[in-house]
PDB file of N, CA and C in Angstrom:
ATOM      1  N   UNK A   1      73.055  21.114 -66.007  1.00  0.00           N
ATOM      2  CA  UNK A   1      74.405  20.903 -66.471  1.00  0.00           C
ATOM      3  C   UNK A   1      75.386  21.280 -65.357  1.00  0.00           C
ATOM      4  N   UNK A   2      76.545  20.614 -65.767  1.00  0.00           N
ATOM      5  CA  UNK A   2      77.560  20.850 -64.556  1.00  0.00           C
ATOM      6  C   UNK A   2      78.798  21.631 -65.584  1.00  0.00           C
ATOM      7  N   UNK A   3      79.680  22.497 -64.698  1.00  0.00           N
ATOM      8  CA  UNK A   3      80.814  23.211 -65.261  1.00  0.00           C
ATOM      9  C   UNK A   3      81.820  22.455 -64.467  1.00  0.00           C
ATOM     10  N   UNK A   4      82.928  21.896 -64.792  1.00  0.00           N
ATOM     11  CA  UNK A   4      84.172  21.494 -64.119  1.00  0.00           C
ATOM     12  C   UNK A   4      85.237  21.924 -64.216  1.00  0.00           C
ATOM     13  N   UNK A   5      85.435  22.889 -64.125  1.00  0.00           N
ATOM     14  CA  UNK A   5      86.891  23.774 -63.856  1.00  0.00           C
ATOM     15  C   UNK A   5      88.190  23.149 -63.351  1.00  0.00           C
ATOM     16  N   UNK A   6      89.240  22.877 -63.610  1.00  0.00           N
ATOM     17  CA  UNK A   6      90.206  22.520 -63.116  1.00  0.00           C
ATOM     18  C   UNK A   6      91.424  23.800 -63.076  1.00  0.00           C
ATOM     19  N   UNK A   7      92.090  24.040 -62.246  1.00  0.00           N
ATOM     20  CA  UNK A   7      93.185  25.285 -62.653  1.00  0.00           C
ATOM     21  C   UNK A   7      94.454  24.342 -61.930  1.00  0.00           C
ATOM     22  N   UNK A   8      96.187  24.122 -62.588  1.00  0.00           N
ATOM     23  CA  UNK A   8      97.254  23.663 -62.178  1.00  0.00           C
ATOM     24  C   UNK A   8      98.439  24.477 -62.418  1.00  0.00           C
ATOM     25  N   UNK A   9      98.879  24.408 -61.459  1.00  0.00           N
ATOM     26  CA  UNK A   9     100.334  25.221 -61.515  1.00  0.00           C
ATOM     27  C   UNK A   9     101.532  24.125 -61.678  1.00  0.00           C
ATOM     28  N   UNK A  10     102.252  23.805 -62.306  1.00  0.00           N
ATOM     29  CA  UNK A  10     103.048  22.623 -62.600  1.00  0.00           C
ATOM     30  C   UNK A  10     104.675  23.432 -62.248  1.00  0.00           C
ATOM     31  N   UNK A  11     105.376  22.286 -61.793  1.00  0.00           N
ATOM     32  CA  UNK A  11     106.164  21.762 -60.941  1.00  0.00           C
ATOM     33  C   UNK A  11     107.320  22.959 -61.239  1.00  0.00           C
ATOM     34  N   UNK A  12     108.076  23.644 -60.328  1.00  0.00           N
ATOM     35  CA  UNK A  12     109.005  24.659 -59.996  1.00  0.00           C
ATOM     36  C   UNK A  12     109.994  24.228 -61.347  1.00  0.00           C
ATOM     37  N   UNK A  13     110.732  22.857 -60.717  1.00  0.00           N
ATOM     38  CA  UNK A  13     111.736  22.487 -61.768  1.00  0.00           C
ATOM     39  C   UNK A  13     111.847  22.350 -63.662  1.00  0.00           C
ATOM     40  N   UNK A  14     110.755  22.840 -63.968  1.00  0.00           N
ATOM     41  CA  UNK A  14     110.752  23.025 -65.591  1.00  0.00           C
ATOM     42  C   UNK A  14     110.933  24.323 -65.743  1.00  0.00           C
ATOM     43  N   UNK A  15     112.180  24.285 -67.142  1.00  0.00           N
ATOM     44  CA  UNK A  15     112.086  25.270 -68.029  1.00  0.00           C
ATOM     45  C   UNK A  15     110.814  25.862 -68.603  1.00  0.00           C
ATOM     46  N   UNK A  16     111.081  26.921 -68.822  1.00  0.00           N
ATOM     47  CA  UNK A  16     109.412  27.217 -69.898  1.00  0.00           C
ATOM     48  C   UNK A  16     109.216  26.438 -70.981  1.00  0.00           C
ATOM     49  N   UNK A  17     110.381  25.677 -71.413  1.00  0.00           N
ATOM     50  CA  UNK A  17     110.469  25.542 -72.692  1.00  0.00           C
ATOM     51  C   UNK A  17     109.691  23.455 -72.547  1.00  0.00           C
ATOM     52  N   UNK A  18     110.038  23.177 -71.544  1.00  0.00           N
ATOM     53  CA  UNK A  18     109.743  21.973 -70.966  1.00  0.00           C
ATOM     54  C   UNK A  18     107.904  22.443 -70.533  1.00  0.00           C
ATOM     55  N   UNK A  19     108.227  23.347 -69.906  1.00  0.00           N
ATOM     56  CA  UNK A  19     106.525  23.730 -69.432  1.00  0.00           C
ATOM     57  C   UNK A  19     105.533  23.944 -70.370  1.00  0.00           C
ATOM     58  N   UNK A  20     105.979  24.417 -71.622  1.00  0.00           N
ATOM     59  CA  UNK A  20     105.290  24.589 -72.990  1.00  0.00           C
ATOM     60  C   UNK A  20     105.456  23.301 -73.858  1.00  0.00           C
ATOM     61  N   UNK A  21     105.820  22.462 -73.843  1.00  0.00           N
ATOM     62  CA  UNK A  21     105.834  20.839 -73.610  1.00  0.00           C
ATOM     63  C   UNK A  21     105.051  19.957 -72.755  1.00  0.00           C
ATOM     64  N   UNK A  22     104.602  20.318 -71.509  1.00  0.00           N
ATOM     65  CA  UNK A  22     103.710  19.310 -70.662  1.00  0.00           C
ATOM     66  C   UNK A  22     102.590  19.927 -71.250  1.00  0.00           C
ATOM     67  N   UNK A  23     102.328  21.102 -71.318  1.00  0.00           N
ATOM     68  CA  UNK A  23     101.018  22.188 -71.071  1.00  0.00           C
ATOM     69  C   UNK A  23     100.382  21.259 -72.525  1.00  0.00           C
ATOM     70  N   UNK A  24     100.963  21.171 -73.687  1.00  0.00           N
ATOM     71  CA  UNK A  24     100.879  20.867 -75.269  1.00  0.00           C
ATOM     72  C   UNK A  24     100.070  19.315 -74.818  1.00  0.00           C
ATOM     73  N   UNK A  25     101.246  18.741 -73.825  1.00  0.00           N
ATOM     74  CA  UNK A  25     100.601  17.174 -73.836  1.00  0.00           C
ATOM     75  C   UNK A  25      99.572  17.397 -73.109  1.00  0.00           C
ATOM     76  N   UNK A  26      99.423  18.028 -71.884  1.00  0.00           N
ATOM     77  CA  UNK A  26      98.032  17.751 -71.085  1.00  0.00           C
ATOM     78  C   UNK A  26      96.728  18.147 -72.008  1.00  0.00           C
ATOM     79  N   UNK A  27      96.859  19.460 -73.027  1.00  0.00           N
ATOM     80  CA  UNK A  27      95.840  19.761 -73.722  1.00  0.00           C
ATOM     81  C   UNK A  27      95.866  18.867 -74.801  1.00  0.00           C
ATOM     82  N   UNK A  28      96.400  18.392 -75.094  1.00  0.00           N
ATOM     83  CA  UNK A  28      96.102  17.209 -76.135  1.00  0.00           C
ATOM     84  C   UNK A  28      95.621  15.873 -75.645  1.00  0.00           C
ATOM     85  N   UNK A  29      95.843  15.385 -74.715  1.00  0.00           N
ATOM     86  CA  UNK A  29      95.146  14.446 -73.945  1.00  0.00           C
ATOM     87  C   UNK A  29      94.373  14.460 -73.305  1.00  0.00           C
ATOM     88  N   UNK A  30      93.553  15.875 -72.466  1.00  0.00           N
ATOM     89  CA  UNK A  30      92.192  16.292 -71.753  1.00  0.00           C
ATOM     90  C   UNK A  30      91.437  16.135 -72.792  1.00  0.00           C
ATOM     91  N   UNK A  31      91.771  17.477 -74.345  1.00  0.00           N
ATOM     92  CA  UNK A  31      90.888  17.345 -75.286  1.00  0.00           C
ATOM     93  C   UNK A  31      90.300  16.171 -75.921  1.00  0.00           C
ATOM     94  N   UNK A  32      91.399  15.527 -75.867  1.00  0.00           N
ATOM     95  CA  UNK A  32      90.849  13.853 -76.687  1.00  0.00           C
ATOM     96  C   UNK A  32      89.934  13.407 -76.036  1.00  0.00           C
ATOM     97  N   UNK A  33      89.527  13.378 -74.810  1.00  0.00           N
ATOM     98  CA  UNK A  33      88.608  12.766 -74.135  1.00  0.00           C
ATOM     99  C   UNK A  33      87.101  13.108 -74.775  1.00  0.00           C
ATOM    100  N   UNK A  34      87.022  13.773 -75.967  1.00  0.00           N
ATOM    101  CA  UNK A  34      85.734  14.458 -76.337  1.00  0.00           C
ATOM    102  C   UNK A  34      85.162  13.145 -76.964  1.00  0.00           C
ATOM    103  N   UNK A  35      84.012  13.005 -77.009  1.00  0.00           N
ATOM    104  CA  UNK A  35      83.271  12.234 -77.695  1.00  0.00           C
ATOM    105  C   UNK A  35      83.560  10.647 -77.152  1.00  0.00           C
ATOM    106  N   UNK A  36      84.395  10.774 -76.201  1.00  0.00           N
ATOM    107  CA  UNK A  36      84.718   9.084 -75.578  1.00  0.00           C
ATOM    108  C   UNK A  36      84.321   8.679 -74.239  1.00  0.00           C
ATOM    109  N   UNK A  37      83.650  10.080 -73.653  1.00  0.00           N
ATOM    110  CA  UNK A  37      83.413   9.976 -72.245  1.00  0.00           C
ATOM    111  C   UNK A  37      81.476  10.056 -72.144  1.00  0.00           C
ATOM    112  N   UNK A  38      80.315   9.222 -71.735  1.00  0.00           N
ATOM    113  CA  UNK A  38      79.280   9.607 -71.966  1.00  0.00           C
ATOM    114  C   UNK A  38      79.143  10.857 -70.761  1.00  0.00           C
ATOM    115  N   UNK A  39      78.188  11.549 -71.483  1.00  0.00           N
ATOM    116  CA  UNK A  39      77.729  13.313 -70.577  1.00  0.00           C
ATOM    117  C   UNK A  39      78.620  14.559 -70.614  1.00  0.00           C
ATOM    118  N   UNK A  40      80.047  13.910 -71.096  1.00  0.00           N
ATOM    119  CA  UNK A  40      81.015  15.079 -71.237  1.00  0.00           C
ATOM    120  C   UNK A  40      80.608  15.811 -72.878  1.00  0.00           C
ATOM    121  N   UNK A  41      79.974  17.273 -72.733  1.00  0.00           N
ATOM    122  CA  UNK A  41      79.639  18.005 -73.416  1.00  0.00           C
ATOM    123  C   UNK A  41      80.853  18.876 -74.050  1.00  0.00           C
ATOM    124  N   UNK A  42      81.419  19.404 -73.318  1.00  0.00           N
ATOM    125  CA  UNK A  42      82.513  20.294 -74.194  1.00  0.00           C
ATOM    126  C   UNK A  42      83.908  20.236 -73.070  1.00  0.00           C
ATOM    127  N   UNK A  43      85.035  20.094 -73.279  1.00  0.00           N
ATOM    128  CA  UNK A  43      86.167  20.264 -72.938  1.00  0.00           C
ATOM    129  C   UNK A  43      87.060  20.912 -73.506  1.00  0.00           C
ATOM    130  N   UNK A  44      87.957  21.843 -72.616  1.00  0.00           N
ATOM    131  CA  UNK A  44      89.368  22.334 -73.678  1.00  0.00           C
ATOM    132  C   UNK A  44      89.978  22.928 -72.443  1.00  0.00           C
ATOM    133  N   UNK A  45      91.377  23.145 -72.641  1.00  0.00           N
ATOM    134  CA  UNK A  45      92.318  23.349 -72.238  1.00  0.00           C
ATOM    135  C   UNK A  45      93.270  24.308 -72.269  1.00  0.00           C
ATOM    136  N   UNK A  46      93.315  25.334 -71.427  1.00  0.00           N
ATOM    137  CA  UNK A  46      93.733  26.981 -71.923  1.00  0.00           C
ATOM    138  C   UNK A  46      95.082  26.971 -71.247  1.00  0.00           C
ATOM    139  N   UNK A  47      96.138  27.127 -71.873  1.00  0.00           N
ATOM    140  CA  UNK A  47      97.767  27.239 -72.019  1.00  0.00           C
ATOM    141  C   UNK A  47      97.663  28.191 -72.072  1.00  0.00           C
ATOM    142  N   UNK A  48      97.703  29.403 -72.602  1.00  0.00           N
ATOM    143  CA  UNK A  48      98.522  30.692 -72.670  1.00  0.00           C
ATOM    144  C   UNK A  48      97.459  31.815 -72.561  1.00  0.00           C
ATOM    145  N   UNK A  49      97.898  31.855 -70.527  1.00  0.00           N
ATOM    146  CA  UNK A  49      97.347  32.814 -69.862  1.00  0.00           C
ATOM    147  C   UNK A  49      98.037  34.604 -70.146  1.00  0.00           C
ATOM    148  N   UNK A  50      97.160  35.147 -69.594  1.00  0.00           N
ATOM    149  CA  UNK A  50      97.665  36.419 -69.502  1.00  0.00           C
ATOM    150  C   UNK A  50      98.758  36.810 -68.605  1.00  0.00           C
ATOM    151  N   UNK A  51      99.771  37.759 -69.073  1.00  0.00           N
ATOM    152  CA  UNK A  51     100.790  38.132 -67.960  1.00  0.00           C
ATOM    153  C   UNK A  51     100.478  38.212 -66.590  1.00  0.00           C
ATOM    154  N   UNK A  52      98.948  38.439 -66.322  1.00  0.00           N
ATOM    155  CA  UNK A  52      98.595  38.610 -64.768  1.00  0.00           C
ATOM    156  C   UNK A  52      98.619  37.646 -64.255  1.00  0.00           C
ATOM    157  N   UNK A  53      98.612  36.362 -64.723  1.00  0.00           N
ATOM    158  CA  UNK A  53      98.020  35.115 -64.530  1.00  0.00           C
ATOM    159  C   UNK A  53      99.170  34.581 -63.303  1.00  0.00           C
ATOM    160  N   UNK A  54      98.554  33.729 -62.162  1.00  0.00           N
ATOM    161  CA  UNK A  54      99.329  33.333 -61.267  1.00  0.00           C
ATOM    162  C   UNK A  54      99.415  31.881 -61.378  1.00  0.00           C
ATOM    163  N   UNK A  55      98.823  31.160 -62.606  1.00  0.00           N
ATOM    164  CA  UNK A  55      99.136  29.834 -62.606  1.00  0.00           C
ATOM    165  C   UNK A  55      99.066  29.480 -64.193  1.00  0.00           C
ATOM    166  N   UNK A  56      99.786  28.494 -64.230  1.00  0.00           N
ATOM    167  CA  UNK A  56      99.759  27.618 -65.779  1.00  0.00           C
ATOM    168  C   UNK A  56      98.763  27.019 -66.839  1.00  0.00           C
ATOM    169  N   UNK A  57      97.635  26.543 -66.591  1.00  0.00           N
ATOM    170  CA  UNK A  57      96.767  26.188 -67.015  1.00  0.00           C
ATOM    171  C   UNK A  57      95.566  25.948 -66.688  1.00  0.00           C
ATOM    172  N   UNK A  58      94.378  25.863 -67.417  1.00  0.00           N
ATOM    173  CA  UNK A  58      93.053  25.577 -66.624  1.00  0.00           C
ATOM    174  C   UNK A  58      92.566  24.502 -68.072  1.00  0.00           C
ATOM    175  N   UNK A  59      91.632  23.480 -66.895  1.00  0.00           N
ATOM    176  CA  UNK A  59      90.426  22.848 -67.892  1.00  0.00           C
ATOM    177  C   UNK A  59      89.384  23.776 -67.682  1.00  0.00           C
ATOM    178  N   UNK A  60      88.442  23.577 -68.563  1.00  0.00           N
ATOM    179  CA  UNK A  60      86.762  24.265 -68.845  1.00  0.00           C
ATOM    180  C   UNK A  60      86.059  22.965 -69.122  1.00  0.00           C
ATOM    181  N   UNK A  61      85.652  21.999 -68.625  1.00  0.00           N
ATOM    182  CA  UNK A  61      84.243  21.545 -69.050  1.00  0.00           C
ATOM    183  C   UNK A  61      83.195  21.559 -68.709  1.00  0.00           C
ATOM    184  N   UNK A  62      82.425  20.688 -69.352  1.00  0.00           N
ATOM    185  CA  UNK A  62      80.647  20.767 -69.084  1.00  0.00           C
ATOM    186  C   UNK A  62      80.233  19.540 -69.257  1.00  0.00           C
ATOM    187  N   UNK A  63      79.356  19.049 -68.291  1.00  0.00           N
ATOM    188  CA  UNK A  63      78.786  17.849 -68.331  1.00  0.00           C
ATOM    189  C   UNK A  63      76.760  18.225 -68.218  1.00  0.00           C
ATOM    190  N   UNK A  64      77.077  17.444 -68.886  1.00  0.00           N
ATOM    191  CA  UNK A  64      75.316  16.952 -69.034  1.00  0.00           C
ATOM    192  C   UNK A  64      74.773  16.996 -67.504  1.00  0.00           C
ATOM    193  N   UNK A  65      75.301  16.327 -66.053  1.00  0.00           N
ATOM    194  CA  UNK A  65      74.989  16.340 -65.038  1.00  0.00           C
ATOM    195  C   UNK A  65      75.648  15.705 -63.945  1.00  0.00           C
ATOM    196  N   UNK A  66      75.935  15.940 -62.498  1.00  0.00           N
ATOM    197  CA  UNK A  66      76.986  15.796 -61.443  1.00  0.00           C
ATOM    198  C   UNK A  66      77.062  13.911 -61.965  1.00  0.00           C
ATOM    199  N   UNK A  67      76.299  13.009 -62.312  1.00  0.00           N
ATOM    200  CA  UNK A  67      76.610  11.892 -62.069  1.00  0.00           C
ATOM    201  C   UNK A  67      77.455  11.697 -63.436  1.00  0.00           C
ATOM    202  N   UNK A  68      77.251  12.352 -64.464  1.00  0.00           N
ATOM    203  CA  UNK A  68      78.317  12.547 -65.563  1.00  0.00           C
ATOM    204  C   UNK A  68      79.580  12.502 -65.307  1.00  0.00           C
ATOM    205  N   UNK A  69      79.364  13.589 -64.756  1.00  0.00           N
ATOM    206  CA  UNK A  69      81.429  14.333 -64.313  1.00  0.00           C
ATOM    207  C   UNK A  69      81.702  12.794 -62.925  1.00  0.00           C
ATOM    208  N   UNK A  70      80.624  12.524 -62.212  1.00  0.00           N
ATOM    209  CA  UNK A  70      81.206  11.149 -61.713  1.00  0.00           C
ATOM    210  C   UNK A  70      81.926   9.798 -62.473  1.00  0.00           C
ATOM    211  N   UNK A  71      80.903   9.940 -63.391  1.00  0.00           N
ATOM    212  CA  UNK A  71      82.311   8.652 -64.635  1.00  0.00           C
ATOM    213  C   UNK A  71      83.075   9.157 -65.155  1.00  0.00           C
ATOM    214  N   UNK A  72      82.976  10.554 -65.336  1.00  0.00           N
ATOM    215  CA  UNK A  72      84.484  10.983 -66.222  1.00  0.00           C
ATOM    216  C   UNK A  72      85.776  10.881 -65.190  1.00  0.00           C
ATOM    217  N   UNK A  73      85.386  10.722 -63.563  1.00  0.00           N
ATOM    218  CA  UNK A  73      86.337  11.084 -62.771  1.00  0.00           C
ATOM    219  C   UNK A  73      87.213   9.414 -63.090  1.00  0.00           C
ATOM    220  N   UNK A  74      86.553   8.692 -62.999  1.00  0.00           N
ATOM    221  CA  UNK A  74      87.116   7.187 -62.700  1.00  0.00           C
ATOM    222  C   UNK A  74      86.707   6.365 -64.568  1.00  0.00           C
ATOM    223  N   UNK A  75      86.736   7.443 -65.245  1.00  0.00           N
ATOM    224  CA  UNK A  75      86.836   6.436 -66.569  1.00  0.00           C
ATOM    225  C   UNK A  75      88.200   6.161 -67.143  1.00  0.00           C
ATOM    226  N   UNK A  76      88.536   4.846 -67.445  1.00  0.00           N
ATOM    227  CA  UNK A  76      89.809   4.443 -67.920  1.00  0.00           C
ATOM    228  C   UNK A  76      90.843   5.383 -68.948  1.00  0.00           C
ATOM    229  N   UNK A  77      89.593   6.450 -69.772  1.00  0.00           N
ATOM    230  CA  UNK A  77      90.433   6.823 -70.464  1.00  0.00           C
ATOM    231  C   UNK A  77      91.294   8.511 -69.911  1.00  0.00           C
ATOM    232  N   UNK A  78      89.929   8.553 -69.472  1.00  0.00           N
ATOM    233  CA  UNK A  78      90.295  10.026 -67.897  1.00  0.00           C
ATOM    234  C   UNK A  78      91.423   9.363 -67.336  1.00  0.00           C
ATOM    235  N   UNK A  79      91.368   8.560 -66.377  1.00  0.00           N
ATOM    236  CA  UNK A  79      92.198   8.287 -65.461  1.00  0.00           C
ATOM    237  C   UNK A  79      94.007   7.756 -66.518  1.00  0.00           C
ATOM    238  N   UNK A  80      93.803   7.786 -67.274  1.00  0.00           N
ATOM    239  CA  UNK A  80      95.196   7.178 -68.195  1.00  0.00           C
ATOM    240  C   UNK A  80      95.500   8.517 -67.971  1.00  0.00           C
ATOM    241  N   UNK A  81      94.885   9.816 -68.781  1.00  0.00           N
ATOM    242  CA  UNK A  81      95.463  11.050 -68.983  1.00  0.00           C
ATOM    243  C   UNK A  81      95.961  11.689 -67.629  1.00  0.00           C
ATOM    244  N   UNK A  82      95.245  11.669 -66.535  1.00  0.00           N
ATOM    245  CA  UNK A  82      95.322  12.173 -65.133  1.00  0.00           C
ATOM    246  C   UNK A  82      96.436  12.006 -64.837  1.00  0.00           C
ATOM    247  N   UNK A  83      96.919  10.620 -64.991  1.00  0.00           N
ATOM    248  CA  UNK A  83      97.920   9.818 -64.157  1.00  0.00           C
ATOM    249  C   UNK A  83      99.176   9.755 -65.237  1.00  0.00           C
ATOM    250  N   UNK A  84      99.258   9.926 -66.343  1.00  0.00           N
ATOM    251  CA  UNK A  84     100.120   9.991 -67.252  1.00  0.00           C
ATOM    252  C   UNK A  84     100.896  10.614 -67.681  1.00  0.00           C
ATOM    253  N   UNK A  85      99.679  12.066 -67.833  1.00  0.00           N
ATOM    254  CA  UNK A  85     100.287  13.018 -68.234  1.00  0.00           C
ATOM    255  C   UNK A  85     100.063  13.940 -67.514  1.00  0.00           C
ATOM    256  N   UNK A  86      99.162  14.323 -66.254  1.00  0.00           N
ATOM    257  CA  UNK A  86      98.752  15.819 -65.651  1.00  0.00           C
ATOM    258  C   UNK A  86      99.485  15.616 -63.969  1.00  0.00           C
ATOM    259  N   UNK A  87      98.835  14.416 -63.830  1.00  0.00           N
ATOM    260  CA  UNK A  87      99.377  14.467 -62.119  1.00  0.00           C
ATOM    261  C   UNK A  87     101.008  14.638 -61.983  1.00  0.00           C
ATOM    262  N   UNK A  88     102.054  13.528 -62.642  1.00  0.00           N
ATOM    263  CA  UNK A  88     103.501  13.717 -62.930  1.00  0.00           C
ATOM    264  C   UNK A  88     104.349  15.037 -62.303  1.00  0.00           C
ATOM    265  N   UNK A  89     103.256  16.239 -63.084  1.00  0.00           N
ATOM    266  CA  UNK A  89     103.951  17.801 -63.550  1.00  0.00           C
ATOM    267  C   UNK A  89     103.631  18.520 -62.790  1.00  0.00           C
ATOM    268  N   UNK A  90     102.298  18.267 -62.518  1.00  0.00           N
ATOM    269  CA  UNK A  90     101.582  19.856 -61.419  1.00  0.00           C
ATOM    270  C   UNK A  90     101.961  19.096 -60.072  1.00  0.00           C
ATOM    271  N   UNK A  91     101.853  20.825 -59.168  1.00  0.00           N
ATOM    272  CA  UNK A  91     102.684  20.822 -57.926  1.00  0.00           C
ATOM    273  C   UNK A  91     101.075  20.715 -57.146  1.00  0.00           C
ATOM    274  N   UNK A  92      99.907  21.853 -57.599  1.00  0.00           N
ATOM    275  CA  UNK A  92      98.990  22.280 -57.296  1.00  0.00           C
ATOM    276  C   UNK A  92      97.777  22.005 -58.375  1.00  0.00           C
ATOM    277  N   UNK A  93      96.975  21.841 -57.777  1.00  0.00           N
ATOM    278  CA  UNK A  93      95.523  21.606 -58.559  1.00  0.00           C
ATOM    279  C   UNK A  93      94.553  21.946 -57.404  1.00  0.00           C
ATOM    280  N   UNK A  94      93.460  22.989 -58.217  1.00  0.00           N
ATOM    281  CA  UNK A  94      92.122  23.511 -57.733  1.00  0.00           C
ATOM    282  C   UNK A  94      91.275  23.426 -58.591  1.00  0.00           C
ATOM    283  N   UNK A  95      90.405  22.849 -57.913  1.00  0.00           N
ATOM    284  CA  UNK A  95      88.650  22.532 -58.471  1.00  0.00           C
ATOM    285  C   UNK A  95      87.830  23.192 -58.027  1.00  0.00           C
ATOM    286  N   UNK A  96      87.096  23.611 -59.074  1.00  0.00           N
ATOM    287  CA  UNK A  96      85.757  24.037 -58.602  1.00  0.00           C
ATOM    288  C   UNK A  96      84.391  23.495 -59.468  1.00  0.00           C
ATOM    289  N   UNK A  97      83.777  23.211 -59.152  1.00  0.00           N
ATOM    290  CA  UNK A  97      82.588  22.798 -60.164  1.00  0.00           C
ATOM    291  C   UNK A  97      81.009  23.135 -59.666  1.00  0.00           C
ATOM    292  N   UNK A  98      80.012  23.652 -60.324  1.00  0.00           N
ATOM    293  CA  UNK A  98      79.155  24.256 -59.937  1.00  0.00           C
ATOM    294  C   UNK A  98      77.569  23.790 -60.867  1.00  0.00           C
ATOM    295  N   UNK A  99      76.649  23.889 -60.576  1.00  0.00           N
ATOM    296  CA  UNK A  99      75.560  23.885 -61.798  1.00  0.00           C
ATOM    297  C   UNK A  99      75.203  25.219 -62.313  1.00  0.00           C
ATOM    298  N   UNK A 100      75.147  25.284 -63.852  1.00  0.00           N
ATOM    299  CA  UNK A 100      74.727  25.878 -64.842  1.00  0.00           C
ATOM    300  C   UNK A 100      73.232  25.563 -65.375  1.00  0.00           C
TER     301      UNK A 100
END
């Protein structure tokens, strides 16, 4: 199995109140991807970090295996959310992904 981590810090110019607004849409549109992507095992989307926290949000998923998380990268319904709703907002994005 593969873990795909995503962590984003989104864009200087939002209010919190706007930032607690993108954060709502990106986790509602990563999550949807459940059950529509083949090999994608579990996804979710963590908004409300701890005061220590130096950035805005993270994905958590898991894929069945590296050629998995390869169609989720370029599947139509991934790539709608990416480009729609996540890329727009964040300034910064870090990946890491590893086998489990």
């Amino acid at each position: 199995m593969v873990k795909h981590v995503i962590i984003w810090t989104l864009k200087d110019e939002y209010s919190d109140s706007e930032k607690a607004a993108i954060k709502a849409e990106i986790k509602e549109g990563l999550e949807g991807l459940k059950g529509k992507i083949d090999g994608l095992l579990e996804i979710r989307v963590i908004t409300e970090g701890l005061s220590s926290s130096n950035t805005d949000l993270m994905l958590d998923s898991l894929f069945e295996n590296e050629e998995a998380l390869k169609g989720y990268a370029v599947h139509p319904d991934h790539v709608a959310v990416a480009t729609g709703k996540v890329r727009p907002h964040t300034k910064i994005r870090s990946c890491f992904d590893f086998e489990v």
